[in-house]
Protein backbone atom coordinates (compact mmCIF):
# COMPACT_ATOMS: atom_id res chain seq x y z
CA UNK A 1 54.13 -48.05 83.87
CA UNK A 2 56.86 -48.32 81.08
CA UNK A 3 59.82 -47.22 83.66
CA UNK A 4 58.81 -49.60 86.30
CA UNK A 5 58.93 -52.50 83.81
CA UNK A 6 61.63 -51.37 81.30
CA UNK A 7 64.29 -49.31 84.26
CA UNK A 8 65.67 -47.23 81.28
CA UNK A 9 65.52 -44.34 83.08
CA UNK A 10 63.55 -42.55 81.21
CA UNK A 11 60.24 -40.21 82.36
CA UNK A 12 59.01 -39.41 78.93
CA UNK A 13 56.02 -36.81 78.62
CA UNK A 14 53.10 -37.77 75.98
CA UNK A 15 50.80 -35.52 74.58
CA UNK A 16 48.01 -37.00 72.25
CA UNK A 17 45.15 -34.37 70.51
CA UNK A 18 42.22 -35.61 68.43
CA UNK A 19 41.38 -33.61 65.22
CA UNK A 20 42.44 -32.59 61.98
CA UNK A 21 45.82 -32.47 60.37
CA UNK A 22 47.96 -31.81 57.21
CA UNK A 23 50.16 -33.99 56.37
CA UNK A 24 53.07 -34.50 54.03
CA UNK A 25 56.24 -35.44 53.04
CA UNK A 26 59.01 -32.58 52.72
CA UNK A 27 62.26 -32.36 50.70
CA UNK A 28 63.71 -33.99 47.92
CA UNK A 29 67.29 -35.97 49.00
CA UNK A 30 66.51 -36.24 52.66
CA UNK A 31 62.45 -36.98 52.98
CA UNK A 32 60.94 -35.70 56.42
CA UNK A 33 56.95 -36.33 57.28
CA UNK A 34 55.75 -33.09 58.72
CA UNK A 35 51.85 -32.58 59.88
CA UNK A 36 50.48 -29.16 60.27
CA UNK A 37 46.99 -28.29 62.28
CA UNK A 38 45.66 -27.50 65.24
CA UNK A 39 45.81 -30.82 66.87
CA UNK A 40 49.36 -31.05 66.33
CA UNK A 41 49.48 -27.56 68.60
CA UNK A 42 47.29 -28.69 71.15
CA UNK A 43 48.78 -32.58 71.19
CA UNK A 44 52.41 -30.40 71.96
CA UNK A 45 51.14 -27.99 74.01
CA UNK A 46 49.80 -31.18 76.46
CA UNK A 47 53.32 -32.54 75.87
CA UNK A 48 54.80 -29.66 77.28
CA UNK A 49 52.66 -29.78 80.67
CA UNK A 50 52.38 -33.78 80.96
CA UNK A 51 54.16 -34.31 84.66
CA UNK A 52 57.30 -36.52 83.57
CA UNK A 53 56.60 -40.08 82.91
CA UNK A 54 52.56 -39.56 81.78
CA UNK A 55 50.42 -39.41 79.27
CA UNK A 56 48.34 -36.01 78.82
CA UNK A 57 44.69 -36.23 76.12
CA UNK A 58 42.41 -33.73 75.41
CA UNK A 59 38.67 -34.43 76.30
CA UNK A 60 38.00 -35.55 72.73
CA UNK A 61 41.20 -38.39 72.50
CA UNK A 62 40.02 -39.23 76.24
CA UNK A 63 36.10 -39.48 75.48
CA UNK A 64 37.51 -42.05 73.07
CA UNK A 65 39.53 -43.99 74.81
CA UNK A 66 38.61 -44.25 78.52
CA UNK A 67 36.81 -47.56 78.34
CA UNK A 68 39.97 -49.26 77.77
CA UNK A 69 42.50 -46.92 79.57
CA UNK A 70 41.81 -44.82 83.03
CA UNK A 71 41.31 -41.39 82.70
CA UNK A 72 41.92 -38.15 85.22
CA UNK A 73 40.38 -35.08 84.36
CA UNK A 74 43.39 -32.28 85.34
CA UNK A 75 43.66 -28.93 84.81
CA UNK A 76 46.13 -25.92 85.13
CA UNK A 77 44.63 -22.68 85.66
CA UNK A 78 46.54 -19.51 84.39
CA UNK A 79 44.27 -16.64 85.49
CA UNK A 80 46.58 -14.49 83.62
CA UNK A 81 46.52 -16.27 79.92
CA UNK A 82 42.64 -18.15 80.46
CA UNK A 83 39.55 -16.02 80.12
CA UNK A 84 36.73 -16.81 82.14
CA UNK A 85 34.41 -17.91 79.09
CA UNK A 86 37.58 -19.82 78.25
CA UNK A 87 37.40 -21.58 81.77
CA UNK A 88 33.17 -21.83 81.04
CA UNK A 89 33.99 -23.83 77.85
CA UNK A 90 36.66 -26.04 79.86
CA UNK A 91 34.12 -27.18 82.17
CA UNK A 92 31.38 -27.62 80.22
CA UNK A 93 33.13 -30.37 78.24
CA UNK A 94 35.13 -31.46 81.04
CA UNK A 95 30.87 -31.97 82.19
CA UNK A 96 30.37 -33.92 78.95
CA UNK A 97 33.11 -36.09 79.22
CA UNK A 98 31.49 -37.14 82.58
CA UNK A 99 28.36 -37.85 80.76
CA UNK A 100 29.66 -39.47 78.02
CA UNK A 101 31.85 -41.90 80.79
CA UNK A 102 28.84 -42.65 82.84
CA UNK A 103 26.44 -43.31 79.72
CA UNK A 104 29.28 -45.70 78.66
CA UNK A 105 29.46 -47.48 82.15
CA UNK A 106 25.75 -48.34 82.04
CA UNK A 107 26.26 -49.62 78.51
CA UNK A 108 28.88 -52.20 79.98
């Protein structure tokens, strides 16, 4: 836990998204690095609901990752913005990420 160890003060909210991007540099006397896609959506949209001081993925960064970091599957349900084939699709790859983390644990 960076706060515990660091005692800035500081509860910052992480959101990481894997999948494609544009990239580039912008302007011409002040140079800026912009990226453009829907990963950079989704990787601010989990920003934006990360509780303060934690780290939010998408099932795709996490089915990457969670043999060397713990992983939580958590979800906020708006039943006024999330269809119900919307919530199918959620679960069915929240169901393959379980897969995916037990076929890794037996490959360990």
């Amino acid at each position: 836990n960076f706060e515990s160890k660091y005692h800035l003060g500081l509860l910052l909210r992480i959101g990481i998204a894997t999948g494609s991007v544009f990239a580039g540099i912008v302007g011409t006397t002040r140079l800026r690095l912009h990226a453009w896609g829907l990963a950079v959506r989704d990787a601010y949209l989990l920003q934006e609901t990360a509780p303060p001081g934690r780290i939010s993925m998408d099932l795709e960064t996490c089915s990457l990752v969670f043999t060397t970091y713990k992983c939580e599957v958590w979800i906020t349900k708006d039943s006024k913005s999330s269809s119900s084939s919307e919530n199918e699709k959620q679960q069915k790859e929240i169901e393959k990420f379980k897969e995916r983390a037990k076929e890794r644990e037996k490959e360990k």
